[in-house]
Protein backbone atom coordinates (compact mmCIF):
# COMPACT_ATOMS: atom_id res chain seq x y z
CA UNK A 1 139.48 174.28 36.59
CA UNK A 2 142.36 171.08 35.95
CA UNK A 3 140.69 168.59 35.09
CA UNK A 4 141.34 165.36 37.33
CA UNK A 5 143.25 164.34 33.96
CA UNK A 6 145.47 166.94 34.31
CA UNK A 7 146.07 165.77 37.57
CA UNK A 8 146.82 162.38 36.61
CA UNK A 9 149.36 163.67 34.15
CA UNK A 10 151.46 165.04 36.78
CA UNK A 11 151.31 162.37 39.18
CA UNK A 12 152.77 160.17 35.52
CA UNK A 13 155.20 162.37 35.25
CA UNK A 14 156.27 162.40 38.53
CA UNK A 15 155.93 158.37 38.87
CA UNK A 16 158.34 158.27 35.45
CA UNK A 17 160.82 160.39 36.48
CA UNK A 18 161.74 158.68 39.90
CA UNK A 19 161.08 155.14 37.85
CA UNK A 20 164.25 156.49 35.94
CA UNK A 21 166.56 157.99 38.95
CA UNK A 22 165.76 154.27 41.05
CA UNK A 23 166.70 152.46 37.75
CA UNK A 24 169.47 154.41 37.20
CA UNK A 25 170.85 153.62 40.87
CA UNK A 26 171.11 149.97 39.68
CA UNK A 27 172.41 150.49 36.07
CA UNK A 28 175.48 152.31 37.08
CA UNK A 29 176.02 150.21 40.12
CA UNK A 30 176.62 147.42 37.33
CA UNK A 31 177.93 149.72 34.45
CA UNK A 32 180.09 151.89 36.51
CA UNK A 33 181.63 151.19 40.31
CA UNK A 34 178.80 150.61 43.04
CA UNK A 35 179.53 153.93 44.42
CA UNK A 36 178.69 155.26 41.36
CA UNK A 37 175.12 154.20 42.22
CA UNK A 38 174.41 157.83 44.05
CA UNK A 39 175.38 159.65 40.86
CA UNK A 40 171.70 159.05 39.99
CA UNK A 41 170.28 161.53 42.97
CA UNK A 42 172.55 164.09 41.74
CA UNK A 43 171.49 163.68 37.78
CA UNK A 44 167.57 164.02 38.99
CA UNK A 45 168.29 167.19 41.22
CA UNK A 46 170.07 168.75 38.47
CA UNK A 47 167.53 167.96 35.61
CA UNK A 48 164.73 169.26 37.95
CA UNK A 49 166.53 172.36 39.29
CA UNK A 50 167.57 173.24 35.74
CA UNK A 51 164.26 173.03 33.90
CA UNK A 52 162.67 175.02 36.81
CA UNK A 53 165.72 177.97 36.03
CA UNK A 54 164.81 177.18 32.36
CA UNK A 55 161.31 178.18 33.26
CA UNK A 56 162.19 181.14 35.29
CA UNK A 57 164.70 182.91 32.74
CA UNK A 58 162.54 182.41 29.99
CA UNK A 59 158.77 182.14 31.02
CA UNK A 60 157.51 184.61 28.36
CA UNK A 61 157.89 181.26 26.06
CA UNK A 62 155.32 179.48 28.54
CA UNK A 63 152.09 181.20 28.63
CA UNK A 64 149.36 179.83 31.39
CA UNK A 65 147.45 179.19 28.58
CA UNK A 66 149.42 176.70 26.52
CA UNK A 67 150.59 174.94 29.45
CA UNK A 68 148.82 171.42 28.91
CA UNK A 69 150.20 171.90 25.33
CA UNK A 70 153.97 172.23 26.53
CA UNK A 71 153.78 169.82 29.38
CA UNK A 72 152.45 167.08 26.59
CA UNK A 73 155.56 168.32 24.16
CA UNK A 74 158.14 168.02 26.74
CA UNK A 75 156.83 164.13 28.52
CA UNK A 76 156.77 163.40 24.56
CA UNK A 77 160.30 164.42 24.25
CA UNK A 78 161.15 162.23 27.39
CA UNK A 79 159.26 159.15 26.25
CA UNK A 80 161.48 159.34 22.69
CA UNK A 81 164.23 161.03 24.31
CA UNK A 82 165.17 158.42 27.25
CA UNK A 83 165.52 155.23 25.17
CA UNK A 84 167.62 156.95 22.86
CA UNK A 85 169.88 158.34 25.62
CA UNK A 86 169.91 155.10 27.71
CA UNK A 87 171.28 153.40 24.24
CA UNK A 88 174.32 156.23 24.08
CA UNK A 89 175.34 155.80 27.57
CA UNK A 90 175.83 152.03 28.18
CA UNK A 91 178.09 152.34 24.85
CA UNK A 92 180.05 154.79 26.49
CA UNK A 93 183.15 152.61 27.86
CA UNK A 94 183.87 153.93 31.60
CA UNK A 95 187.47 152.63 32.67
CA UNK A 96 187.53 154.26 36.21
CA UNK A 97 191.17 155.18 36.05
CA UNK A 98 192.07 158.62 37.31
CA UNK A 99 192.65 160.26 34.16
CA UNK A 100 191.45 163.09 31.83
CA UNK A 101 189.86 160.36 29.57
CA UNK A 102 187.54 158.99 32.77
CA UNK A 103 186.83 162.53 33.61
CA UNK A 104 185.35 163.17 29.97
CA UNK A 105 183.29 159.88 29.96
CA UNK A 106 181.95 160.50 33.59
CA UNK A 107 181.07 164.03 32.48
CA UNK A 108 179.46 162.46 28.66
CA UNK A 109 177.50 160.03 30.67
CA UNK A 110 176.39 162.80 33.16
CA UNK A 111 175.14 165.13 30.26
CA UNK A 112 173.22 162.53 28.06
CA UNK A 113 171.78 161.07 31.65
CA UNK A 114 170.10 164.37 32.96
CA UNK A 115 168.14 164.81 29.62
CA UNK A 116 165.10 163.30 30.70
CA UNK A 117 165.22 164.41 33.94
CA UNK A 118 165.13 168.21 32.15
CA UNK A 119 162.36 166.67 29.95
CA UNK A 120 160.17 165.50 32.85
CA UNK A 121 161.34 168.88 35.25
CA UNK A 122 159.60 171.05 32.13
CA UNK A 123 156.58 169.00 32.75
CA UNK A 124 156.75 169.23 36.58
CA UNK A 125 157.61 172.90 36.83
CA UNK A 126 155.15 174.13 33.95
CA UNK A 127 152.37 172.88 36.78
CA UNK A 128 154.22 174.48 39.79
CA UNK A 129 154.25 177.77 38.12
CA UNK A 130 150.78 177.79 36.16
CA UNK A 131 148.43 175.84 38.44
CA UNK A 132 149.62 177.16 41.88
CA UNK A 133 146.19 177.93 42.38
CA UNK A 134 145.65 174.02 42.76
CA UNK A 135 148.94 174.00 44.13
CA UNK A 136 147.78 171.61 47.12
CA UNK A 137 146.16 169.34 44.28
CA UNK A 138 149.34 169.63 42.05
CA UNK A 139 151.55 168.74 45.29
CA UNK A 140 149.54 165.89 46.17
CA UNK A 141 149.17 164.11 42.53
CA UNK A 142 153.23 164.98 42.40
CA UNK A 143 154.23 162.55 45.76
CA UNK A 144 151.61 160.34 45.05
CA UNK A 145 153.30 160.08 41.65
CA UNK A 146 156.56 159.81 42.91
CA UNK A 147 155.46 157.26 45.93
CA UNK A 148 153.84 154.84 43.35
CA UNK A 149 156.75 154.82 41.04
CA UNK A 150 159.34 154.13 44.26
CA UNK A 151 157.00 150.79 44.68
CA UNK A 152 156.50 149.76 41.09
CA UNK A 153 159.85 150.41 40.15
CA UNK A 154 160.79 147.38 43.07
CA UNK A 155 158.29 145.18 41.33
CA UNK A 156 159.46 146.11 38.30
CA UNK A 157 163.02 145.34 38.71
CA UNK A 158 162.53 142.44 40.54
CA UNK A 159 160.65 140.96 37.12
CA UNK A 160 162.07 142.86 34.09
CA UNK A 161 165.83 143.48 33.99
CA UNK A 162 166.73 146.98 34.46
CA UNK A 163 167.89 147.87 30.45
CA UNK A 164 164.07 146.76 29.67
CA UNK A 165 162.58 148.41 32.43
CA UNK A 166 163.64 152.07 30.55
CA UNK A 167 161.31 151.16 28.04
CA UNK A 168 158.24 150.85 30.63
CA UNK A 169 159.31 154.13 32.16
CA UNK A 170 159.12 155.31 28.50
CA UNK A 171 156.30 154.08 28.42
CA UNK A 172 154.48 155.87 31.29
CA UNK A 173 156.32 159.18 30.34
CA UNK A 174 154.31 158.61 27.30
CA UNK A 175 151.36 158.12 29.01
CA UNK A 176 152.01 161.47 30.78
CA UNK A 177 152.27 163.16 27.46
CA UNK A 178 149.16 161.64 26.15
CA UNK A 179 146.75 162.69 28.86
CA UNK A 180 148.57 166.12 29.18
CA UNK A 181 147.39 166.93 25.86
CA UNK A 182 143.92 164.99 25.92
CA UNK A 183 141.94 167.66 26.08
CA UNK A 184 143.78 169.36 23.26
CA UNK A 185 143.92 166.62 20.91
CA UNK A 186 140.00 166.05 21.33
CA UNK A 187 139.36 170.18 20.10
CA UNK A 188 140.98 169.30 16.90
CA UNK A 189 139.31 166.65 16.22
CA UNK A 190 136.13 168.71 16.79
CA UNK A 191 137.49 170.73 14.51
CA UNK A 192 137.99 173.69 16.68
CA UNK A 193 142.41 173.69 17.12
């Protein structure tokens, strides 16, 4: 049985990833031209479609049984990875022209940008595909997630300007990654992993 831990973990994950797509919407509104703003849906769709294909074409690297082990790895990888991607893009100079060199910019920032979303789709899928047993308690934990992070990320933003703010969504993705592999971490200590 997932542990209400687990549960929590998901509903992290979920909160940090839509933290980062609402953030995003008013980083490139200010980085890039307002319309640019939307870009952000787009990135999260295609970070969360992909890892979910990732999943699918190579599940024999995802057993059921290392799943809280992976999910913990890959919100790890988010909470180091998004900082560190965040830092690359705004030093990426966008000029807006219609040219070949906006085109590879736009497309640079639109790679690094949908790493963490792929990071925090691993996490997200892993407990679609292995706890669909649950799948009504993994659903539920996943909008609550995502419904609490829509309203912290307005308080949030309305306190902390929005470059700081990817270090709180690290943060929680962190968070995620801890309690993911709790249960884990705990068995070696025991001496048993």
């Amino acid at each position: 049985m997932a542990s209400r831990r687990y549960f929590s973990a998901i509903a992290l994950t979920a909160m940090a990833t839509l933290m980062l797509e609402l953030t995003l919407t008013r980083i490139f509104s200010v980085t890039m031209w307002y319309h640019f703003a939307f870009m952000a849906i787009s990135l999260a769709l295609f970070g969360l479609a992909l890892s979910s294909l990732y999943l699918f074409l190579w599940s024999d690297r995802f057993p059921a049984e290392k799943v809280e082990r992976q999910s913990s790895q890959w919100m790890l990888a988010f909470a180091v990875a998004l900082p560190l991607v965040f830092a690359a893009i705004i030093r990426i100079p966008f000029d807006g022209d219609i040219s070949w060199q906006s085109f590879g910019q736009l497309t640079l920032i639109y790679i690094l940008a949908a790493i963490p979303f792929l990071l925090g789709g691993m996490a997200i899928a892993l407990a679609f595909r292995h706890r669909s047993q649950w799948i009504d308690r993994v659903y539920f934990a996943d909008l609550a997630g995502a419904g609490i992070g829509c309203a912290l990320t307005l308080v949030l933003l309305t306190f902390v300007p929005a470059p700081q703010a990817m270090v709180v969504i690290s943060a929680v993705g962190a968070l995620a990654g801890l309690l993911y592999g709790w249960r884990e971490r705990k068995l070696r200590l025991a001496g048993f992993g």
